[in-house]
N, C-alpha and C. Protein backbone atom coordinates (compact mmCIF):
# COMPACT_ATOMS: atom_id res chain seq x y z
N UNK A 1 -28.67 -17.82 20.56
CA UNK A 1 -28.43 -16.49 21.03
C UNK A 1 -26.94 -16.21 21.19
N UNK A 2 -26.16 -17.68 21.59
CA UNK A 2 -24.92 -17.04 21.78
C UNK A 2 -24.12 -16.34 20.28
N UNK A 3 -24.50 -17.10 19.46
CA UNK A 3 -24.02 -16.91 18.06
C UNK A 3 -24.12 -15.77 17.66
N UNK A 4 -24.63 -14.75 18.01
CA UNK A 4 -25.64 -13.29 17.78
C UNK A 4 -25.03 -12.47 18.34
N UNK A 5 -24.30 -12.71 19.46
CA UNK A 5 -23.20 -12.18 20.64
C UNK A 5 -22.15 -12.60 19.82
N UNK A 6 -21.20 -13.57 19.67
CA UNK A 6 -20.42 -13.78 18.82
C UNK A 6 -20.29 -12.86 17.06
N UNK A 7 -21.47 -13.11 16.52
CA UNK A 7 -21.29 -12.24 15.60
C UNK A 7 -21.12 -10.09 15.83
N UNK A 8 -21.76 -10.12 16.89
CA UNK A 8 -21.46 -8.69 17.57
C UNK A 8 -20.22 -8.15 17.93
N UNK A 9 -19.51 -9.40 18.76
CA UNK A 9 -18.31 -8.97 18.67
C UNK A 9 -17.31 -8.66 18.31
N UNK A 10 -17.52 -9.79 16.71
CA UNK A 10 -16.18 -9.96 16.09
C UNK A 10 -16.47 -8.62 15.14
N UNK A 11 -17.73 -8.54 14.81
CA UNK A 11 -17.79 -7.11 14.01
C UNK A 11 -17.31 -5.76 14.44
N UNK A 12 -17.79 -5.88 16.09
CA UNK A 12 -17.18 -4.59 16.65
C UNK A 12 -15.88 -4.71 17.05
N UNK A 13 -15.13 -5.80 16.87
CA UNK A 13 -13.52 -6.20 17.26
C UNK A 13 -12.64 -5.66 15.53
N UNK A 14 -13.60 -5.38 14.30
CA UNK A 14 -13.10 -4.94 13.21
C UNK A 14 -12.82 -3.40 13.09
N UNK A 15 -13.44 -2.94 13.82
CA UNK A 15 -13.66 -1.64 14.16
C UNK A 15 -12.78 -1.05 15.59
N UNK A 16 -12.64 -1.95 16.55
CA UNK A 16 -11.95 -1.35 17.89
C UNK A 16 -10.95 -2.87 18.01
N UNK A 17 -9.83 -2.34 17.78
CA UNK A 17 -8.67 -3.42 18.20
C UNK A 17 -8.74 -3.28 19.42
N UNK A 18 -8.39 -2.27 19.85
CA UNK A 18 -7.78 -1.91 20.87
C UNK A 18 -8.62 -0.97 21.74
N UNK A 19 -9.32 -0.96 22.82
CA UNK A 19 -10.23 -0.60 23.42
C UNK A 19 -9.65 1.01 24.25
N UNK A 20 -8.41 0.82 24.88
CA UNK A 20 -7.49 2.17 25.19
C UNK A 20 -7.40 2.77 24.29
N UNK A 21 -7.26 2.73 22.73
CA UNK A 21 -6.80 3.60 22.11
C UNK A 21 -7.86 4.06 21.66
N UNK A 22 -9.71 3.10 21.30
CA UNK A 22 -10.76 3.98 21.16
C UNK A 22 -10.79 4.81 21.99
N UNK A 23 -10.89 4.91 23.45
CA UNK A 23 -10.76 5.70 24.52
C UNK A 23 -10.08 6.99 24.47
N UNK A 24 -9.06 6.79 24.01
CA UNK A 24 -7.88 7.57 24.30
C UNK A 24 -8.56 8.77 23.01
N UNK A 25 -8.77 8.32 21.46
CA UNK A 25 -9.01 8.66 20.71
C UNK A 25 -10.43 9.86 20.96
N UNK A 26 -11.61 8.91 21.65
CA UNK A 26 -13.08 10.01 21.80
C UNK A 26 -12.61 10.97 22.94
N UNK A 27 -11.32 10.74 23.52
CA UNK A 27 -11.36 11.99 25.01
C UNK A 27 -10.46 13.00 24.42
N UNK A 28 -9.94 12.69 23.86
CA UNK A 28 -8.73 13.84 22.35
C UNK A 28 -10.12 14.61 21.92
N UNK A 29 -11.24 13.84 21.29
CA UNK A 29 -11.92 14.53 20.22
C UNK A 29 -13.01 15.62 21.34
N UNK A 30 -12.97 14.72 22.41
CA UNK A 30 -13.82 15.95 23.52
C UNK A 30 -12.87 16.91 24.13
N UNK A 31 -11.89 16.41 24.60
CA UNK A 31 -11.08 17.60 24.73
C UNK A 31 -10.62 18.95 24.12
N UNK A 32 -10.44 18.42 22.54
CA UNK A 32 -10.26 19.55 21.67
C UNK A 32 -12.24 20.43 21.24
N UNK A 33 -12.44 19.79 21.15
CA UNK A 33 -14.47 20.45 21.29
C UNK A 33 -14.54 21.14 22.14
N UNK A 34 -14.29 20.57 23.72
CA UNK A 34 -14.30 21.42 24.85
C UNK A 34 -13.64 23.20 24.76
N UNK A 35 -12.26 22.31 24.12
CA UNK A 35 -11.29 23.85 24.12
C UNK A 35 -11.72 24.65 22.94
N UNK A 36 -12.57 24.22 21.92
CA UNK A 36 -13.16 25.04 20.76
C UNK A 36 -14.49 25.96 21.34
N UNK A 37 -15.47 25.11 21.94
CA UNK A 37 -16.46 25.33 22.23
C UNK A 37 -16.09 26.64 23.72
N UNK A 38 -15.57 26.29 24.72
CA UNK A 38 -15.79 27.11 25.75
C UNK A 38 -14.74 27.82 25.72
N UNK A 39 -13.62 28.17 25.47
CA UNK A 39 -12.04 29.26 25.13
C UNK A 39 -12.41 29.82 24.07
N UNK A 40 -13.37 29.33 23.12
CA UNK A 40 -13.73 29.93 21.97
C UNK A 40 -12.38 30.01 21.09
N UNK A 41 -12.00 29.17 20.91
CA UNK A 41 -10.20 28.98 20.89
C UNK A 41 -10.64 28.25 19.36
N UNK A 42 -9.97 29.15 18.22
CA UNK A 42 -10.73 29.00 16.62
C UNK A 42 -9.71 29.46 15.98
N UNK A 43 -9.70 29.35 14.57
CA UNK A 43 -9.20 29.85 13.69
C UNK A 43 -8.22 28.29 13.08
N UNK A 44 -7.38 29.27 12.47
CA UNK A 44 -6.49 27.82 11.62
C UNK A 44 -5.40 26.81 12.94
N UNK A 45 -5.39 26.77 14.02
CA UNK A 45 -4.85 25.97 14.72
C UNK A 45 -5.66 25.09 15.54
N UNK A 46 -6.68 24.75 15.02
CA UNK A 46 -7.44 23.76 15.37
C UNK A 46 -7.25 22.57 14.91
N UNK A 47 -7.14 22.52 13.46
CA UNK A 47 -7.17 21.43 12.66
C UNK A 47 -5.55 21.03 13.21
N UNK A 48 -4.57 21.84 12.91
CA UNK A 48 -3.24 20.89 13.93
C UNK A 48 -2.80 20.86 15.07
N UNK A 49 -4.03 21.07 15.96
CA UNK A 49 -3.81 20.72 17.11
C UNK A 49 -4.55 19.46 17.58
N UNK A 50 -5.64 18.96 16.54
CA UNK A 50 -6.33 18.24 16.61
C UNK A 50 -5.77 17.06 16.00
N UNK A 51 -4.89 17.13 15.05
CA UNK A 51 -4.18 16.26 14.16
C UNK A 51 -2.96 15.69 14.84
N UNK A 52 -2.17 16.93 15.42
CA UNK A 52 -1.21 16.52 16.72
C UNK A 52 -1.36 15.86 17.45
N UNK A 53 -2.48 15.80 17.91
CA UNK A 53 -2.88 15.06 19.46
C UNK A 53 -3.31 13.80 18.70
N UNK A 54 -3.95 13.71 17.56
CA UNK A 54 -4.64 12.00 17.76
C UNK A 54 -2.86 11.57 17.05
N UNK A 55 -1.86 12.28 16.10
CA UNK A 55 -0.83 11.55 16.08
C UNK A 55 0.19 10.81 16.97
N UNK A 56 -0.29 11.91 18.70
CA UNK A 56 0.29 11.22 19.56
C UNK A 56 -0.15 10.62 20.22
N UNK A 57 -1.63 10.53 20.34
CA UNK A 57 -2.23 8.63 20.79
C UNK A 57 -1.60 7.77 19.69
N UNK A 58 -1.66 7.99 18.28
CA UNK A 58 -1.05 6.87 17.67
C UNK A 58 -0.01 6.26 17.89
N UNK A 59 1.35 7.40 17.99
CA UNK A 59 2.68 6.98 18.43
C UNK A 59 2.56 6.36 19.64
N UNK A 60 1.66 6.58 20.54
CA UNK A 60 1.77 5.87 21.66
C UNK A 60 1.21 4.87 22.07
N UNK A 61 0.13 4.11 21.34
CA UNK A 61 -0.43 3.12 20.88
C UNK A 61 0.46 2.32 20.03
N UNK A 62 1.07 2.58 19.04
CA UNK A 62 1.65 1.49 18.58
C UNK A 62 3.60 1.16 19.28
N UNK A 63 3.95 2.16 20.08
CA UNK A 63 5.22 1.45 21.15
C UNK A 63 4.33 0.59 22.02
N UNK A 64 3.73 1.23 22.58
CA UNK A 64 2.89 0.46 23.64
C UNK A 64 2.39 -1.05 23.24
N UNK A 65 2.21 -0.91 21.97
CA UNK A 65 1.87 -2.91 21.29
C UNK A 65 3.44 -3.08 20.92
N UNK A 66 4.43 -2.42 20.47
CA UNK A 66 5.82 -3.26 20.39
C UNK A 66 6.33 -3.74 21.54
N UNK A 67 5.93 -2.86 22.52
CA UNK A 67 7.04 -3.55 23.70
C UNK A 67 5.80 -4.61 24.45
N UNK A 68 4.57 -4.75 23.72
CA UNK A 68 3.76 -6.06 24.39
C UNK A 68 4.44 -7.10 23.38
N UNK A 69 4.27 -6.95 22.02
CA UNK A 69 4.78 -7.98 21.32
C UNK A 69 6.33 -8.24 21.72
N UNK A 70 7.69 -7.71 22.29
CA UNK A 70 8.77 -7.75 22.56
C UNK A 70 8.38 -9.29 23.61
N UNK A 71 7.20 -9.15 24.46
CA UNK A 71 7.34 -9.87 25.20
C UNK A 71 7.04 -11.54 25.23
């Protein structure tokens, strides 16, 4: 059984490095839904506001691993 757990993990460790930045990533994608869905907030500035925001979990996900690797 443990082996079964082991294989679970490492599969879902191919998929989520980094557990903050899945996080960070699904509350961007509810946040911007939220502001689509109830502001009714539409048209062509969705797609780069949506694109904006996960570029700046990225930028901030990968300083955030340089200055771990610095250490």
């Amino acid at each position: 059984m443990t082996w079964m757990r082991t294989v679970v993990r490492e599969v879902v460790g191919l998929f989520v490095d980094d557990g903050s930045f899945a996080v960070a990533i699904v509350a961007w994608l509810a946040v911007a839904f939220a502001g689509v869905y109830w502001f009714r907030a539409g048209g062509v500035w969705v797609g780069p506001v949506l694109a904006l925001g996960l570029v700046a979990i990225l930028i901030e996900n990968v300083a955030r691993s340089a200055r771990r690797a610095k250490k």
